[in-house]
Protein backbone atom coordinates (compact mmCIF):
# COMPACT_ATOMS: atom_id res chain seq x y z
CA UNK A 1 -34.06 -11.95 -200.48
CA UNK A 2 -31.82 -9.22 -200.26
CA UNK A 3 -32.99 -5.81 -202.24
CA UNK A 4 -31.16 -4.25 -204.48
CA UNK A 5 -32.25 -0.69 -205.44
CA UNK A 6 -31.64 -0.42 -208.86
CA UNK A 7 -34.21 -3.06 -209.67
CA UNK A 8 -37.77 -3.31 -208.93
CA UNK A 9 -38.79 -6.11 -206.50
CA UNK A 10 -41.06 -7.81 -208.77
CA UNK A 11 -37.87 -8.14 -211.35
CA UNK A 12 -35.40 -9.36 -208.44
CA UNK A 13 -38.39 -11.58 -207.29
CA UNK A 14 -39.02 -12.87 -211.14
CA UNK A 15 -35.04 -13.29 -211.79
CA UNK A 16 -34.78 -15.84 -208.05
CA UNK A 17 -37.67 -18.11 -209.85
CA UNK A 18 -36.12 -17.87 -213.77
CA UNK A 19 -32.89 -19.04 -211.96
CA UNK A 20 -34.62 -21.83 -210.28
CA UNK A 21 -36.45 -23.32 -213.37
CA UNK A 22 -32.96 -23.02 -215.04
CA UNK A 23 -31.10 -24.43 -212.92
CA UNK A 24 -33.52 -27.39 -212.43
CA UNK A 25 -34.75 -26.96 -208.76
CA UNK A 26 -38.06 -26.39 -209.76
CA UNK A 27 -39.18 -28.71 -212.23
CA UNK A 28 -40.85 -29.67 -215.24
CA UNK A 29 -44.49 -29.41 -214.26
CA UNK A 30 -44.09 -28.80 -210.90
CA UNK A 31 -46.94 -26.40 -208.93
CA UNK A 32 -45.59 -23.01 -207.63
CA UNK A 33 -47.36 -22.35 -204.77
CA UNK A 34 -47.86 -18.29 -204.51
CA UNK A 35 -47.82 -18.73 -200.65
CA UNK A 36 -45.28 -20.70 -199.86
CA UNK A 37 -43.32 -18.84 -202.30
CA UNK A 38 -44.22 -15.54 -200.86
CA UNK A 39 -43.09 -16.92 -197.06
CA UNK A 40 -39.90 -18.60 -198.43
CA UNK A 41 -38.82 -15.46 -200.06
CA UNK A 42 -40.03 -13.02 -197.11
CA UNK A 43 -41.93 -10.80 -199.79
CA UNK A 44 -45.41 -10.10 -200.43
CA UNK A 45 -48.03 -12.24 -202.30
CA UNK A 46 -48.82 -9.59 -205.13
CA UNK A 47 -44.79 -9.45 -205.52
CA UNK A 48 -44.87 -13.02 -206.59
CA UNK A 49 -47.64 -12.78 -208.29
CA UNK A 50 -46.49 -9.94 -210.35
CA UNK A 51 -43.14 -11.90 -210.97
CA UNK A 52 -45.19 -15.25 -212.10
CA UNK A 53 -46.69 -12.81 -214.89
CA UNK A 54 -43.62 -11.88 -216.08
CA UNK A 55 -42.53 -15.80 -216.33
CA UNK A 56 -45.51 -16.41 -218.20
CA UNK A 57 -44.98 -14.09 -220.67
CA UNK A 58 -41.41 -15.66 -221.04
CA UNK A 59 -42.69 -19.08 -221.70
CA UNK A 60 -41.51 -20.65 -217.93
CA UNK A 61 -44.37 -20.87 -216.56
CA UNK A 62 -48.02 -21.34 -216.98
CA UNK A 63 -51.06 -20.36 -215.48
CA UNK A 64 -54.07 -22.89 -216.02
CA UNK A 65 -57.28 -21.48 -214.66
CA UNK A 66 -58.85 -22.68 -211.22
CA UNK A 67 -55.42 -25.07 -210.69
CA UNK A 68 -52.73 -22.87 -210.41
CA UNK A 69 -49.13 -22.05 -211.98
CA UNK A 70 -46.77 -24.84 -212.91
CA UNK A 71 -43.47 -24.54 -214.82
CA UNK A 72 -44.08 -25.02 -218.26
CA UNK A 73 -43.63 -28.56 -218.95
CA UNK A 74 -40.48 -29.53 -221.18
CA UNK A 75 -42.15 -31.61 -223.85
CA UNK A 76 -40.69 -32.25 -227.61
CA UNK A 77 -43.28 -30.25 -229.27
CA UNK A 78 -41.77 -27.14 -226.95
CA UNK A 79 -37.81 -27.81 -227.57
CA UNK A 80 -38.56 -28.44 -231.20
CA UNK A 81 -40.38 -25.26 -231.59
CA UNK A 82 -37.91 -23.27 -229.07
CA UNK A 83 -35.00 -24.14 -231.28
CA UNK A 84 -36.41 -24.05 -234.22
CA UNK A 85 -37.69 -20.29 -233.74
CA UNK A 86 -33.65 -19.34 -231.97
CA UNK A 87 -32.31 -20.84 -235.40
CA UNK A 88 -34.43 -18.41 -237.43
CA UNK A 89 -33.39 -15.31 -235.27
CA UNK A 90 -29.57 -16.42 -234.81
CA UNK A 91 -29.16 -17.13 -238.25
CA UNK A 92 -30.40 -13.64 -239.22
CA UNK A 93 -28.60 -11.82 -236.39
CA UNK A 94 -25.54 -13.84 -237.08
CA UNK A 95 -25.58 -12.77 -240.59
CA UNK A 96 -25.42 -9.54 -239.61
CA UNK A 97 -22.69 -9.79 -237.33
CA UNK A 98 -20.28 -11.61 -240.28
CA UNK A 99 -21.43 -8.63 -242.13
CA UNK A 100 -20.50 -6.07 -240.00
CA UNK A 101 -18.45 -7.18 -236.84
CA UNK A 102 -15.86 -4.76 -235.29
CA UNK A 103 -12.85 -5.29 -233.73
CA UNK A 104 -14.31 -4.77 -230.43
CA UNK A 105 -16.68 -7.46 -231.20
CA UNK A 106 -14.30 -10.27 -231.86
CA UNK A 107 -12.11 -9.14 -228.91
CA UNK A 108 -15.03 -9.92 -226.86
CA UNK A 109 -15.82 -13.08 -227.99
CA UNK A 110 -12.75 -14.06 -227.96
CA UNK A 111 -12.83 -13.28 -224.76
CA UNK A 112 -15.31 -15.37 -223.40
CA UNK A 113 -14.08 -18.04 -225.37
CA UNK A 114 -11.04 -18.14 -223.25
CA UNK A 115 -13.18 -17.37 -220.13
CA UNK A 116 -15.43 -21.10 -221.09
CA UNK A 117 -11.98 -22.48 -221.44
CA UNK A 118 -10.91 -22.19 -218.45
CA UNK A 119 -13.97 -23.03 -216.93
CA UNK A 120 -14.08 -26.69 -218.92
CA UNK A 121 -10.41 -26.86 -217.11
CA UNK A 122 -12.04 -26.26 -213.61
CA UNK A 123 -15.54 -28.03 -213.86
CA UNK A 124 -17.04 -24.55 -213.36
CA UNK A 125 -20.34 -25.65 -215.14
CA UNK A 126 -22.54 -22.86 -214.46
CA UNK A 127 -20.02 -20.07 -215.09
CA UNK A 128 -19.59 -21.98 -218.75
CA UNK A 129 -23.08 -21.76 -219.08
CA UNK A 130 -23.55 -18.08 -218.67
CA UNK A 131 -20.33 -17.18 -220.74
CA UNK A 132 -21.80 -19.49 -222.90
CA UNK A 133 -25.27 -17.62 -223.31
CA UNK A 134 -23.28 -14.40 -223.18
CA UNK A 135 -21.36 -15.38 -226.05
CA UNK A 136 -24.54 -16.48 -227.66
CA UNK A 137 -26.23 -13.05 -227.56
CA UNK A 138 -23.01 -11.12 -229.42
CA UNK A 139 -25.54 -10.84 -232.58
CA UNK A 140 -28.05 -9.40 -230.92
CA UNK A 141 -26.05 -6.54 -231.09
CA UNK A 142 -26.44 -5.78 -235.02
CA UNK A 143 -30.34 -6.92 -235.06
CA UNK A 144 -31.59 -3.45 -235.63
CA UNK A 145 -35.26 -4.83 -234.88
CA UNK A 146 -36.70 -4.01 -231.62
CA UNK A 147 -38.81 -6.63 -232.56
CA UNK A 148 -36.70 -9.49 -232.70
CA UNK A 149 -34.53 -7.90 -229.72
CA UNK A 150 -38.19 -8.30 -227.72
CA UNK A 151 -38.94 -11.46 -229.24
CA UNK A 152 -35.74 -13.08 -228.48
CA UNK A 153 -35.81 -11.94 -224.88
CA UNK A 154 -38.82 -14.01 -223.95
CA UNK A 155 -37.56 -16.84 -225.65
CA UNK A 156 -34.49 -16.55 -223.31
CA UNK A 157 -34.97 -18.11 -220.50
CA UNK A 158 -36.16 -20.87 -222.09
CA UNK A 159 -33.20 -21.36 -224.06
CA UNK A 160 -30.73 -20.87 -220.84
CA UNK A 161 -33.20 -23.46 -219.19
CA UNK A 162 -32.55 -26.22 -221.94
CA UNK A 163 -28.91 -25.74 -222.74
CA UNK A 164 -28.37 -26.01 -219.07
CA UNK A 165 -30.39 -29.44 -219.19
CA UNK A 166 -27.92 -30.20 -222.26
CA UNK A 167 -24.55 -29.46 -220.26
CA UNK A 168 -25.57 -31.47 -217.33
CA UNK A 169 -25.50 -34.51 -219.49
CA UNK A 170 -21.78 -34.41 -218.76
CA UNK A 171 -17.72 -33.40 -220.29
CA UNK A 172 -17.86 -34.70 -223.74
CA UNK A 173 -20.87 -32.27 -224.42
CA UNK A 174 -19.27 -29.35 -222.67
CA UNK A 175 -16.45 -29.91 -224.97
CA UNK A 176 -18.92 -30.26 -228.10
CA UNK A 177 -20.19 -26.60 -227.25
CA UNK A 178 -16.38 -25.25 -227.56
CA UNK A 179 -15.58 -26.83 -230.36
CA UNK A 180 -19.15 -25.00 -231.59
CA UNK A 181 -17.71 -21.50 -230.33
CA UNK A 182 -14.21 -22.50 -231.89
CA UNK A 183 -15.26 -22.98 -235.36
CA UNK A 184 -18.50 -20.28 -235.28
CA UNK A 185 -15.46 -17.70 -234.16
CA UNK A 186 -13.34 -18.57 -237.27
CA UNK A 187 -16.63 -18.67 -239.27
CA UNK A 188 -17.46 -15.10 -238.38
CA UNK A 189 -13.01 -13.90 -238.91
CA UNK A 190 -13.82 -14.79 -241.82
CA UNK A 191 -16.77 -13.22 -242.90
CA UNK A 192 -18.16 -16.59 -243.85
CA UNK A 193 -21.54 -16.64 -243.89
CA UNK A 194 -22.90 -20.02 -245.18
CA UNK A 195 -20.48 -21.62 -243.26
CA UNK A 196 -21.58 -20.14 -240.08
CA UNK A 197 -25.27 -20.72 -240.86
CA UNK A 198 -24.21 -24.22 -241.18
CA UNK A 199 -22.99 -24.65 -237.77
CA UNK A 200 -25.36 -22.87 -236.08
CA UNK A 201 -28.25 -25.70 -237.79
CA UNK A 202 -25.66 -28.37 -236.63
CA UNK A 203 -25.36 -27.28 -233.05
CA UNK A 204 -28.94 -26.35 -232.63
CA UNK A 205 -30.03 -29.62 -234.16
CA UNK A 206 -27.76 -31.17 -232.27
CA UNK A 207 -28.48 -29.92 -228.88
CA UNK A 208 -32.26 -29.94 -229.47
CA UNK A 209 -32.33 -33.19 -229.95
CA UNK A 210 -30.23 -34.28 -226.76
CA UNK A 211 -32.89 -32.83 -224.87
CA UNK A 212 -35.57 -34.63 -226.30
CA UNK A 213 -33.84 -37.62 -225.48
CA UNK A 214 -33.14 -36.50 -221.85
CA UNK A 215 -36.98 -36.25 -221.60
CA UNK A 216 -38.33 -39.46 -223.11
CA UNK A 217 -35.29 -41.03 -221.00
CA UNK A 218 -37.02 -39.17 -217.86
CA UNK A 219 -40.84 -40.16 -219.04
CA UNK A 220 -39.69 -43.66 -219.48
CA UNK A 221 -38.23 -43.47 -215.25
């Protein structure tokens, strides 16, 4: 790994594995073995140990005595309880954004919008996903709860992890999350609350339950 000042290795260390689990290359249940890990990243042992802490506190990874760390298994009891804590927080945060949005703000979304557009055109998938999450995070903006803002961090990277799992399932779901940005954007023009709850329930719903099928169609391989 390559250092970059401004961040502490541990972080830079903890960000390589988060992008891993993400993205899939290490998987659902697999062991992380602190000494391979160490070698393959040319840093120390205590520097991926000190990263695995933070990924346990984020949910990504878990530490079961006298066995080791694994990635935190996606099971339906997780996703269901992952999206149905993100509903609760986006709903309220969302709220406060119809309330309140500036100009700036709908600029920006807009924005990205157009950015995930172009990206559907091109097959980019993970620059759509992390416009995607980017776009997601707008509310967080008008929380006013350092709270929630800490809450929802942790609950992050799981969230990044499973909508990535979602996206992968191919075009006509990459499409489905546009259409979701589409009509939450005019939702939030026009300061229409219920209506944007509603399709935030719908998408989440929606999306959490694709990845529960994705996993009893991978427990059934």
């Amino acid at each position: 790994m390559s250092f970059k000042p401004k961040e502490t290795l541990t972080e830079q260390v903890a960000q390589h594995l988060e992008n891993m689990i993400v993205l899939g290359q290490l998987q659902s249940g697999q062991r992380i073995y602190e000494n391979a890990m160490a070698k393959e990243l040319e840093v120390s042992h205590g520097s991926i140990r000190e990263a695995l802490l933070l990924l346990e506190k984020r949910y990504l990874v878990t530490n079961i005595t006298r066995k080791g760390t694994f990635v935190t298994e996606l099971n339906e009891q997780f996703v269901s309880s992952l999206y149905e804590t993100l509903l609760l927080i986006l709903g309220h945060t969302g709220a406060k954004l119809v309330r309140g949005w500036q100009t700036h703000d709908m600029e920006r979304m807009e924005s990205l919008y157009t950015q995930m557009n172009a990206c559907f055109e091109k097959g980019d998938l993970l620059n759509f996903h992390n416009l995607g999450i980017e776009y997601t995070q707008a509310s967080l903006a008008y929380a006013d709860n350092p709270f929630l803002v800490n809450m929802i961090n942790d609950l992050w990277p799981s969230a990044k992890r499973c909508s990535f799992l979602a996206l992968r399932q191919g075009p006509a779901v990459i499409h489905d999350s546009l259409e979701y940005m589409r009509a939450s954007l005019d939702a939030i023009k026009q300061h229409n609350e219920a209506g944007l709850q509603s399709i935030l329930e719908s998408y989440a719903q929606g999306q959490c339950q694709l990845i529960i099928e994705c996993i009893r169609a991978q427990t059934r391989q």
